[in-house]
C-alpha atoms as a PDB file:
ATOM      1  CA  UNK A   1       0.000   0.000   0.000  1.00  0.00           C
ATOM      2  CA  UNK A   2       1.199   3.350  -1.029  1.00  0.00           C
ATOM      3  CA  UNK A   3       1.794   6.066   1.516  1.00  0.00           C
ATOM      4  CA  UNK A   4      -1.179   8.353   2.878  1.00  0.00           C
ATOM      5  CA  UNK A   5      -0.679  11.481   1.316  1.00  0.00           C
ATOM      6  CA  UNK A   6      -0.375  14.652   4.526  1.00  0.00           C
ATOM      7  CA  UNK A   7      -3.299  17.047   3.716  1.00  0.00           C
ATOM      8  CA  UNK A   8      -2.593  21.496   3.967  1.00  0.00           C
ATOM      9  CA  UNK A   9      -4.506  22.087   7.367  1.00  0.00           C
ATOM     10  CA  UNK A  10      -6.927  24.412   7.093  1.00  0.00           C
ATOM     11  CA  UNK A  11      -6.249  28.390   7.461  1.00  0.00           C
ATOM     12  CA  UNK A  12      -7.577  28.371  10.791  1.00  0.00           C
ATOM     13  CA  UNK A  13      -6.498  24.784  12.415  1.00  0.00           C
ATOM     14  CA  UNK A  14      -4.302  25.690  14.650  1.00  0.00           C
ATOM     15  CA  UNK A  15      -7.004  25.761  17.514  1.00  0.00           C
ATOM     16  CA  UNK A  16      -7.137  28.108  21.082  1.00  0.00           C
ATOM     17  CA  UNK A  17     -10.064  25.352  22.236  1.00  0.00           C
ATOM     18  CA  UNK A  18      -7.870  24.182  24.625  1.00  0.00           C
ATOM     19  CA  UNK A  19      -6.485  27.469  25.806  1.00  0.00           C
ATOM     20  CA  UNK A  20      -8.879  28.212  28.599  1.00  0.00           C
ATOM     21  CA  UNK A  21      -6.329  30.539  30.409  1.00  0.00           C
ATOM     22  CA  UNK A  22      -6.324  32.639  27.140  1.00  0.00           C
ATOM     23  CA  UNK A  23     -10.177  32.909  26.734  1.00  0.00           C
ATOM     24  CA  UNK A  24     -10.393  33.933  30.393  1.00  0.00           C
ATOM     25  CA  UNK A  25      -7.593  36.764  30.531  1.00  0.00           C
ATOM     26  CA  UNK A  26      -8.919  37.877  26.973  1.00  0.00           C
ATOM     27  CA  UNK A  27     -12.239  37.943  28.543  1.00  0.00           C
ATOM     28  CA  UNK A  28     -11.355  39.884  31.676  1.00  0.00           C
ATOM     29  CA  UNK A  29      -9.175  42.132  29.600  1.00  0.00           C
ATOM     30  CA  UNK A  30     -11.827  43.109  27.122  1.00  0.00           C
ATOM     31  CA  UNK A  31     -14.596  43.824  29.448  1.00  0.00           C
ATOM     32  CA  UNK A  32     -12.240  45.829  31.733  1.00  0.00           C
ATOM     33  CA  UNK A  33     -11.220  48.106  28.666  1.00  0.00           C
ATOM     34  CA  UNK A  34     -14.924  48.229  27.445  1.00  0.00           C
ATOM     35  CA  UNK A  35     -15.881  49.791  31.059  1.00  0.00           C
ATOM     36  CA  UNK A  36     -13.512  52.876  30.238  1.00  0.00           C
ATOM     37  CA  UNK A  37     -13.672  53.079  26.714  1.00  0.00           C
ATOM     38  CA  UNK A  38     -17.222  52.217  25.422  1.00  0.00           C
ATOM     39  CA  UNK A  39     -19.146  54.603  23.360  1.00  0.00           C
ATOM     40  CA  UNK A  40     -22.615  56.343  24.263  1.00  0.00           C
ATOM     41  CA  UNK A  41     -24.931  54.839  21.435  1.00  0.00           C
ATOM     42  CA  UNK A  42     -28.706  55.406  21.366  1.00  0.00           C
ATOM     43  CA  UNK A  43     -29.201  51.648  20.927  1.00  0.00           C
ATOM     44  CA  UNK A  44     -27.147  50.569  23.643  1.00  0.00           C
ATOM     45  CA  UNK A  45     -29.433  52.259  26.431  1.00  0.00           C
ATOM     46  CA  UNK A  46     -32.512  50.174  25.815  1.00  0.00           C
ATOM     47  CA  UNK A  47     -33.095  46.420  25.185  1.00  0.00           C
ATOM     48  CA  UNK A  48     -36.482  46.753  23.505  1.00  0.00           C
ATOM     49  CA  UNK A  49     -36.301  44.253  21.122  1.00  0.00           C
ATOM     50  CA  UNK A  50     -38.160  46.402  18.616  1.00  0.00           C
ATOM     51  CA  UNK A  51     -35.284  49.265  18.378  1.00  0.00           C
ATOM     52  CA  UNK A  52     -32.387  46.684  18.814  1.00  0.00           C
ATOM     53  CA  UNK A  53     -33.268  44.944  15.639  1.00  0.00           C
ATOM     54  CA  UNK A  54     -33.822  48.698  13.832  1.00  0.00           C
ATOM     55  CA  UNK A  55     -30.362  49.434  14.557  1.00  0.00           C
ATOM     56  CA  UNK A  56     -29.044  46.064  13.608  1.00  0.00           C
ATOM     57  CA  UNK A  57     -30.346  46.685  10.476  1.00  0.00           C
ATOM     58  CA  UNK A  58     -29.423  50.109   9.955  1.00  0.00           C
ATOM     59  CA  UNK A  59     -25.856  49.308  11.359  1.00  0.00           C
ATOM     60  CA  UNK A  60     -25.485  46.731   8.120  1.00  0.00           C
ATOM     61  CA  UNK A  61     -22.769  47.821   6.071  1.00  0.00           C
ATOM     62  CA  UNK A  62     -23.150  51.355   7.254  1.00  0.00           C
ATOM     63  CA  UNK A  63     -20.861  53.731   9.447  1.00  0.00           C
ATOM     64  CA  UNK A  64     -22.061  54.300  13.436  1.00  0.00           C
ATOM     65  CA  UNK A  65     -22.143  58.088  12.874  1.00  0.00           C
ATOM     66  CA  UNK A  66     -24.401  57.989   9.952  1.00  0.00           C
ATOM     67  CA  UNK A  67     -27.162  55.536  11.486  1.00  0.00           C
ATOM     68  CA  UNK A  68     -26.866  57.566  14.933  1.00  0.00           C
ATOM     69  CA  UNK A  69     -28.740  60.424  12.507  1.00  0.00           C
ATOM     70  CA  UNK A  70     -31.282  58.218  11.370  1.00  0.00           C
ATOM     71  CA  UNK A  71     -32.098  55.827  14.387  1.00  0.00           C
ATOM     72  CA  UNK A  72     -33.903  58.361  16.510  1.00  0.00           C
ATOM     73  CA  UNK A  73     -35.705  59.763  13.562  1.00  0.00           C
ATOM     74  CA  UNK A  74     -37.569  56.195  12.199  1.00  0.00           C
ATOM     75  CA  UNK A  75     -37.804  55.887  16.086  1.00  0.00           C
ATOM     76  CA  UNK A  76     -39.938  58.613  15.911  1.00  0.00           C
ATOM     77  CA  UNK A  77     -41.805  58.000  12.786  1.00  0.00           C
ATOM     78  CA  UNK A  78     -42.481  54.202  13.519  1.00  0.00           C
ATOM     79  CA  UNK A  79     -42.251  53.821  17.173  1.00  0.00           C
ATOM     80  CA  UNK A  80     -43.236  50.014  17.410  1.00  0.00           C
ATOM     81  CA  UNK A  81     -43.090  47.344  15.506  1.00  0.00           C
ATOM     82  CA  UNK A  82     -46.647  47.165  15.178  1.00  0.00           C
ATOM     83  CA  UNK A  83     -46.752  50.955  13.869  1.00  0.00           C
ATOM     84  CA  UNK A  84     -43.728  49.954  11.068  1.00  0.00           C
ATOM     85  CA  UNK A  85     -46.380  46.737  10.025  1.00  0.00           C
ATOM     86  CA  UNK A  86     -49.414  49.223   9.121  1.00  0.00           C
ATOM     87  CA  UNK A  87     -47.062  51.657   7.408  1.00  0.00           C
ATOM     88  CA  UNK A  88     -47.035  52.278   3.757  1.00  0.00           C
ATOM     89  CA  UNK A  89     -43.833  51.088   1.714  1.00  0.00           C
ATOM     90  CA  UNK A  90     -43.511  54.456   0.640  1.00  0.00           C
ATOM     91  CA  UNK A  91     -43.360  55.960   3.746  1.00  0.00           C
ATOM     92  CA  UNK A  92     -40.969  53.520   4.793  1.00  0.00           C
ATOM     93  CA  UNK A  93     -38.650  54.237   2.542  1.00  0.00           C
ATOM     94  CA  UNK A  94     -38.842  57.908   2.804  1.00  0.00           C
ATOM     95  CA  UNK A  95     -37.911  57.390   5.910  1.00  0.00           C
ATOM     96  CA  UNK A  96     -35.062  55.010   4.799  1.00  0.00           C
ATOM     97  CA  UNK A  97     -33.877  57.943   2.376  1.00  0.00           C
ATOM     98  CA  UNK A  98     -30.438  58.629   2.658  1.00  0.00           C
ATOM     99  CA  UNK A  99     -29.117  55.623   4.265  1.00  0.00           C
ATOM    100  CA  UNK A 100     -28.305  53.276   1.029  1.00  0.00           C
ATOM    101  CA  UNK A 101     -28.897  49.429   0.765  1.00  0.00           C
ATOM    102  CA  UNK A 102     -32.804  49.870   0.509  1.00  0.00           C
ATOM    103  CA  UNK A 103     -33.715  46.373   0.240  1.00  0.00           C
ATOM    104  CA  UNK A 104     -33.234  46.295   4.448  1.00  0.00           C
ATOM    105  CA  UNK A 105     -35.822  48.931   4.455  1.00  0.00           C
ATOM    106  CA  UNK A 106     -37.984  46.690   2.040  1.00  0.00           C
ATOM    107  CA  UNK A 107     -36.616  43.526   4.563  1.00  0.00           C
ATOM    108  CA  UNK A 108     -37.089  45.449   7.964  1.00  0.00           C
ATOM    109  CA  UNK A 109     -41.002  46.116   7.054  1.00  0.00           C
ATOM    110  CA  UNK A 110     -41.786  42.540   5.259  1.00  0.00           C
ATOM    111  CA  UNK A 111     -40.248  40.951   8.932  1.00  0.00           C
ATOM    112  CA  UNK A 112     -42.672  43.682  11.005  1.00  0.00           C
ATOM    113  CA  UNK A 113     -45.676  42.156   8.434  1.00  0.00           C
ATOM    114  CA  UNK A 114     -44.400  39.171   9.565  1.00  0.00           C
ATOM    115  CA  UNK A 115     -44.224  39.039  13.071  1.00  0.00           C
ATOM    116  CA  UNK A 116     -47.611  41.118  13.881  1.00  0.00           C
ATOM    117  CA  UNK A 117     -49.501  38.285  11.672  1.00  0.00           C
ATOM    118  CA  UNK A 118     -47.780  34.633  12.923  1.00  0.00           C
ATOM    119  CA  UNK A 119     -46.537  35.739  16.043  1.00  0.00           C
ATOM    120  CA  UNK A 120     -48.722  38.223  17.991  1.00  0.00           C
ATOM    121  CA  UNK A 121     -46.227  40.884  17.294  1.00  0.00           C
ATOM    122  CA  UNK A 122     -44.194  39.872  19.275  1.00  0.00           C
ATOM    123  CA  UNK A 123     -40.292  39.305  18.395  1.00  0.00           C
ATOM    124  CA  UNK A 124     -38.840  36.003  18.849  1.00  0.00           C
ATOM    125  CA  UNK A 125     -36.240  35.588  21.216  1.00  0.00           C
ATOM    126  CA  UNK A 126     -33.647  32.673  19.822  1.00  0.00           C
ATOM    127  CA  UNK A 127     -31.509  32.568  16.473  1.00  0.00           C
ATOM    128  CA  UNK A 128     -33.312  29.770  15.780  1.00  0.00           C
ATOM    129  CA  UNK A 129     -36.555  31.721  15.356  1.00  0.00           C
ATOM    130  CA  UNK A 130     -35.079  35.085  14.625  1.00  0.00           C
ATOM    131  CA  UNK A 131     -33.231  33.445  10.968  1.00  0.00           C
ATOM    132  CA  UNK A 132     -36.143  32.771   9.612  1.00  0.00           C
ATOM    133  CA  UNK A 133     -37.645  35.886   9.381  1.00  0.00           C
ATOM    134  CA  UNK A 134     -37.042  38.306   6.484  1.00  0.00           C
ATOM    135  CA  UNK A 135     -33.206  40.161   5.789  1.00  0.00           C
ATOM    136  CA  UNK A 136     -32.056  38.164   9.013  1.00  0.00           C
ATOM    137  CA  UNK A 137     -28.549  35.884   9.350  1.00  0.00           C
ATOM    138  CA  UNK A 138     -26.864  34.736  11.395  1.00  0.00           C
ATOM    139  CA  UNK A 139     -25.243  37.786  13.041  1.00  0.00           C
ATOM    140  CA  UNK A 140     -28.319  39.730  13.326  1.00  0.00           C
ATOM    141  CA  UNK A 141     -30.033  36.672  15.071  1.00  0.00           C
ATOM    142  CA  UNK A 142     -27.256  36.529  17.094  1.00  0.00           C
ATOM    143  CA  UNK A 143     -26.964  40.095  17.869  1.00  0.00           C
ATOM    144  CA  UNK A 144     -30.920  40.591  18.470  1.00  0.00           C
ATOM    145  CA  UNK A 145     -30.918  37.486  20.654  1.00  0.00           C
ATOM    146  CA  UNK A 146     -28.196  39.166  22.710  1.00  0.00           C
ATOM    147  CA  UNK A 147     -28.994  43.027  22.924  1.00  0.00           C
ATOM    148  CA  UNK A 148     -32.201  42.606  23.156  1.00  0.00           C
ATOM    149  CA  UNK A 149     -32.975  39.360  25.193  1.00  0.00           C
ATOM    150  CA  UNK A 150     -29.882  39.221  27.033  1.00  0.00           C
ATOM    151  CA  UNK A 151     -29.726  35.385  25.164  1.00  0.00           C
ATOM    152  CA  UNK A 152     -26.027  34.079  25.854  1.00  0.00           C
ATOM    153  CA  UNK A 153     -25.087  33.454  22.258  1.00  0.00           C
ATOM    154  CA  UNK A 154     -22.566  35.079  20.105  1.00  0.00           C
ATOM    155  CA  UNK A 155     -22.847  37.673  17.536  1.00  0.00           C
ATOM    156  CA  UNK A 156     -19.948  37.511  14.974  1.00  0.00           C
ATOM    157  CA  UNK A 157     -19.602  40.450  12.293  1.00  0.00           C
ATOM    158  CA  UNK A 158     -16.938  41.584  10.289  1.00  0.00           C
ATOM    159  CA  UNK A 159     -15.229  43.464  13.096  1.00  0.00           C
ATOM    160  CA  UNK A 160     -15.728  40.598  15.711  1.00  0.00           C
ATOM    161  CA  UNK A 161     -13.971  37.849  13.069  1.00  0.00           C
ATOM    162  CA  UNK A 162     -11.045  39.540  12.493  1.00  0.00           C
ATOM    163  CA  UNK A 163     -10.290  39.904  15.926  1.00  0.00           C
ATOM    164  CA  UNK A 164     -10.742  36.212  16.397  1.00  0.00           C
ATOM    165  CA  UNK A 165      -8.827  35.595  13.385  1.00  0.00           C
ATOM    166  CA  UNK A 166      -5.687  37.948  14.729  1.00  0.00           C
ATOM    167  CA  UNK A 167      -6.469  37.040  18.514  1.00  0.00           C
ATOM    168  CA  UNK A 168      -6.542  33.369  18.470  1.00  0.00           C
ATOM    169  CA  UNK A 169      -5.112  32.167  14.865  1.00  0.00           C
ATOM    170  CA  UNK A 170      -2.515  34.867  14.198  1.00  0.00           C
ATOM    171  CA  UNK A 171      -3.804  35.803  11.141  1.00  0.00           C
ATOM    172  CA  UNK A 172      -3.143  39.264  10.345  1.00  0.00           C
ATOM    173  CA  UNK A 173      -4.636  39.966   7.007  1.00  0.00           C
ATOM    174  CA  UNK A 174      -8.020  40.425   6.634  1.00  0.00           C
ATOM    175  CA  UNK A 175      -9.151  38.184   4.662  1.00  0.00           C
ATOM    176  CA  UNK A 176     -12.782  36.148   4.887  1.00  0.00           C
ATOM    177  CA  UNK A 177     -14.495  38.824   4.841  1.00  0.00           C
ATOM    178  CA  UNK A 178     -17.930  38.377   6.375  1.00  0.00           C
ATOM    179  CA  UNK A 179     -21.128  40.142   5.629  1.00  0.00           C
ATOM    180  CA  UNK A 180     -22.778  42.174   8.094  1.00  0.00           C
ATOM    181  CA  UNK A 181     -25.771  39.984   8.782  1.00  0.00           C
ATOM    182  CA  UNK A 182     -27.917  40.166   6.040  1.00  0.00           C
ATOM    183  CA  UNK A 183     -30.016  37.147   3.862  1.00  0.00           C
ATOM    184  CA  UNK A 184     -26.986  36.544   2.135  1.00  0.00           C
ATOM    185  CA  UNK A 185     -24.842  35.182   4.730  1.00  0.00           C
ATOM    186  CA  UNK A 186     -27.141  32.819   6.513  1.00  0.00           C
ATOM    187  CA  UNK A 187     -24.648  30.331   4.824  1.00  0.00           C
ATOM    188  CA  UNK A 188     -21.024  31.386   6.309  1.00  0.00           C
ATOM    189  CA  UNK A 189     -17.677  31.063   4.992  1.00  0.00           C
ATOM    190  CA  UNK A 190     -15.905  27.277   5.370  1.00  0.00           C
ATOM    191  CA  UNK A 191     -13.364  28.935   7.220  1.00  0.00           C
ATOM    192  CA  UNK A 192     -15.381  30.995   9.719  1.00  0.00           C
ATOM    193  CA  UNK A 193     -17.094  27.890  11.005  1.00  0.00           C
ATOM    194  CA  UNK A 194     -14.284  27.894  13.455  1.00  0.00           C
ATOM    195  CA  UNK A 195     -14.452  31.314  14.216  1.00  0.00           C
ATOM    196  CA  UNK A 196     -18.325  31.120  15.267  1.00  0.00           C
ATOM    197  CA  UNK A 197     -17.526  28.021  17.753  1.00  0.00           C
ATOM    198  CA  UNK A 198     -14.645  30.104  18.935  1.00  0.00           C
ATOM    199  CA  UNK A 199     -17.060  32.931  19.342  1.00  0.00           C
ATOM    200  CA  UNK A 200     -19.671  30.918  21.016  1.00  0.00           C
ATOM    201  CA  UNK A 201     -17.184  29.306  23.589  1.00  0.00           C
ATOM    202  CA  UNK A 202     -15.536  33.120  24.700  1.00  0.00           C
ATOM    203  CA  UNK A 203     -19.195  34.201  25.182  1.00  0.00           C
ATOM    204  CA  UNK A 204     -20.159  34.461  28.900  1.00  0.00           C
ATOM    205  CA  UNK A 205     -22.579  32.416  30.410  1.00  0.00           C
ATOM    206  CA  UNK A 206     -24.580  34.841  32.641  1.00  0.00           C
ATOM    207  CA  UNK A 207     -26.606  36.677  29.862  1.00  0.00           C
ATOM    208  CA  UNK A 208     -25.645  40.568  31.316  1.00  0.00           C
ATOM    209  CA  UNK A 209     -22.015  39.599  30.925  1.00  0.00           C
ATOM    210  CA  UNK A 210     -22.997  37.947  27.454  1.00  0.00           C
ATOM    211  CA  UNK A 211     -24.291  41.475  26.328  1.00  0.00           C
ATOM    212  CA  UNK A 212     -21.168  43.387  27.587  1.00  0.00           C
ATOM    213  CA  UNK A 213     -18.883  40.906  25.900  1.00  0.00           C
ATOM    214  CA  UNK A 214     -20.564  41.185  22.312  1.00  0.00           C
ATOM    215  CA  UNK A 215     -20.508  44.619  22.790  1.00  0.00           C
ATOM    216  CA  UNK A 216     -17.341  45.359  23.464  1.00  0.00           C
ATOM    217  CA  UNK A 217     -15.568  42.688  21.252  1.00  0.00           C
ATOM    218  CA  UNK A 218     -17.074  44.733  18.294  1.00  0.00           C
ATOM    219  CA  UNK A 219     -16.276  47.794  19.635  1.00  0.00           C
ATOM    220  CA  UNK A 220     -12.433  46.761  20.136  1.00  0.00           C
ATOM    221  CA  UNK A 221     -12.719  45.660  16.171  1.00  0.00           C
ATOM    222  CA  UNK A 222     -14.366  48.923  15.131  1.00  0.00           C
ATOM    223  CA  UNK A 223     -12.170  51.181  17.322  1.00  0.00           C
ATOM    224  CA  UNK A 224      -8.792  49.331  17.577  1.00  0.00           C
ATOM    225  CA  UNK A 225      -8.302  46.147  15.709  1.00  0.00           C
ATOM    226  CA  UNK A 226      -9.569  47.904  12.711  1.00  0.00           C
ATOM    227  CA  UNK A 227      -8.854  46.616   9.106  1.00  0.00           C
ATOM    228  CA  UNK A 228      -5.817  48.219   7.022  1.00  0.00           C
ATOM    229  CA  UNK A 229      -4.154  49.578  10.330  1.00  0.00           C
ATOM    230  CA  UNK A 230      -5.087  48.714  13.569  1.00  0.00           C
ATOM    231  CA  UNK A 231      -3.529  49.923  17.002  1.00  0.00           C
ATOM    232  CA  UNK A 232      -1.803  47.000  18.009  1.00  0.00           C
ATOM    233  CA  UNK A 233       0.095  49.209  20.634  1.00  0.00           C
ATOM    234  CA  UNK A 234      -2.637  50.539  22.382  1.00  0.00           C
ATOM    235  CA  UNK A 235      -4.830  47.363  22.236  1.00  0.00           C
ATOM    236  CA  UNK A 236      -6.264  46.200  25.739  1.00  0.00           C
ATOM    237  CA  UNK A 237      -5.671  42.804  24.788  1.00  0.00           C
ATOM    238  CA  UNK A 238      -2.315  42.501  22.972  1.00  0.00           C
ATOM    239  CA  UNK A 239      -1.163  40.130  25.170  1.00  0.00           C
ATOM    240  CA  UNK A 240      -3.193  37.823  24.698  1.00  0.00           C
ATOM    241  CA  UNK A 241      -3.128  38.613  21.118  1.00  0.00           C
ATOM    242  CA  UNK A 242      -1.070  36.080  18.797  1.00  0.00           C
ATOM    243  CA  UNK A 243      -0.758  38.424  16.001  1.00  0.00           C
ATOM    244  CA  UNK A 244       0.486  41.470  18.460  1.00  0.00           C
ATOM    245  CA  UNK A 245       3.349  39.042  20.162  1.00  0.00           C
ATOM    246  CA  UNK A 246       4.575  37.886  16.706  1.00  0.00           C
ATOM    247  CA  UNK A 247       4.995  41.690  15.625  1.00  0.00           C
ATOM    248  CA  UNK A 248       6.524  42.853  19.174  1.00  0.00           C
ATOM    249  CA  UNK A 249       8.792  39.935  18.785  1.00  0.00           C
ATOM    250  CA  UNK A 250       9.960  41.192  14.610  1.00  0.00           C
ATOM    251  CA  UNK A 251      10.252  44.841  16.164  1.00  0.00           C
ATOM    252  CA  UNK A 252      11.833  43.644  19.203  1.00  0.00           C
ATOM    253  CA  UNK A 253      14.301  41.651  17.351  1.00  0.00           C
END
């Protein structure tokens, strides 16, 4: 019989599972720079499941500063979910105007249709349920089961994966790039399989800490561990951070 032939490993097989003293001190480390450094955002002061999943869709594939303009004002216009359900597409979409990507206006009021007809308008509370409905994946259930239920699930964006990716696999490009949570990426990447289990295993437990952690692991990826140059030198959690040592060890040799 002829030799076995070795197979590549995959891009991201070199796995942290076992590293449980890593998860922990990245954990601690995070939430203690997320206490200082956080940002005031509208939709982080409630957990009405209503205007957490307004922002989550607003928030796809659009900057923080330009949905903090428009959050308040569809607020405003369509203050429940059962108001958005009785409203007009075009008035809907006026109120949309401006922000780009108009089909998650068009999905945003087909899932409010939804909801007040098959389930009492009421929001489900689980990924499970939450994926079904329309212009919903797998980070949007994630992140609606989190922010607004308190679920203790993760919630993995572009922002959150590459800080996995860096973090834990020492991957410093940016590559697999994820979308933000829309229809189209209910199915995810081969290689981010690894980074969701990751995800769901650094998650806390106790569903207040589970909210703080999403939080601030996507704030450390939009503020710090940002795409084409992050702050490696003033990241909270550099060393814990495979992709920081490897640099500090090229610079410090």
């Amino acid at each position: 019989m002829g030799q076995r032939r070795k197979t590549s490993p995959h891009p991201l097989s070199p796995s942290p599972f076992g590293r449980g003293g890593t998860r922990v001190k990245f954990t601690k480390q995070l939430l203690a720079w997320w206490a200082r450094a956080a940002r005031d955002l509208p939709w982080r002061r409630t957990r009405d499941p209503y205007r957490v999943l307004v922002s989550e869709f607003m928030l796809q594939q659009t900057q923080v500063s330009r949905v903090a303009e428009y959050y308040p004002r569809f607020i405003e216009r369509f203050p429940d979910l059962e108001a958005l359900a009785r409203a007009k597409p075009r008035a809907v979409r006026e109120q949309w105007d401006g922000l780009g990507y108009y089909a998650r206006a068009s999905n945003l009021h087909a899932l409010a249709r939804v909801v007040s007809k098959d389930h009492d308008g009421t929001l489900p509370d689980t990924p499970d349920e939450l994926i079904t409905l329309p212009g919903i994946g797998p980070y949007t259930a994630g992140a609606v089961a989190c922010f607004a239920y308190e679920k203790p699930v993760p919630a993995v964006d572009t922002n959150v994966a590459r800080v996995i990716r860096r973090v834990f696999f020492g991957i410093r490009d940016a590559g697999y790039g994820m979308r933000g949570g829309g229809a189209a990426s209910r199915i995810p990447h081969p290689a981010s399989r690894q980074i969701w289990e990751l995800a769901r295993a650094l998650v806390p437990k106790n569903g207040r800490r589970a909210w703080k952690f999403n939080q601030a692991i996507m704030e450390l990826g939009a503020l710090v561990c940002v795409a084409r140059k992050p702050r490696c030198p003033v990241c909270p959690v550099r060393s814990q951070c495979k992709t920081g040592r490897r640099q500090s060890a090229r610079l410090d040799g």
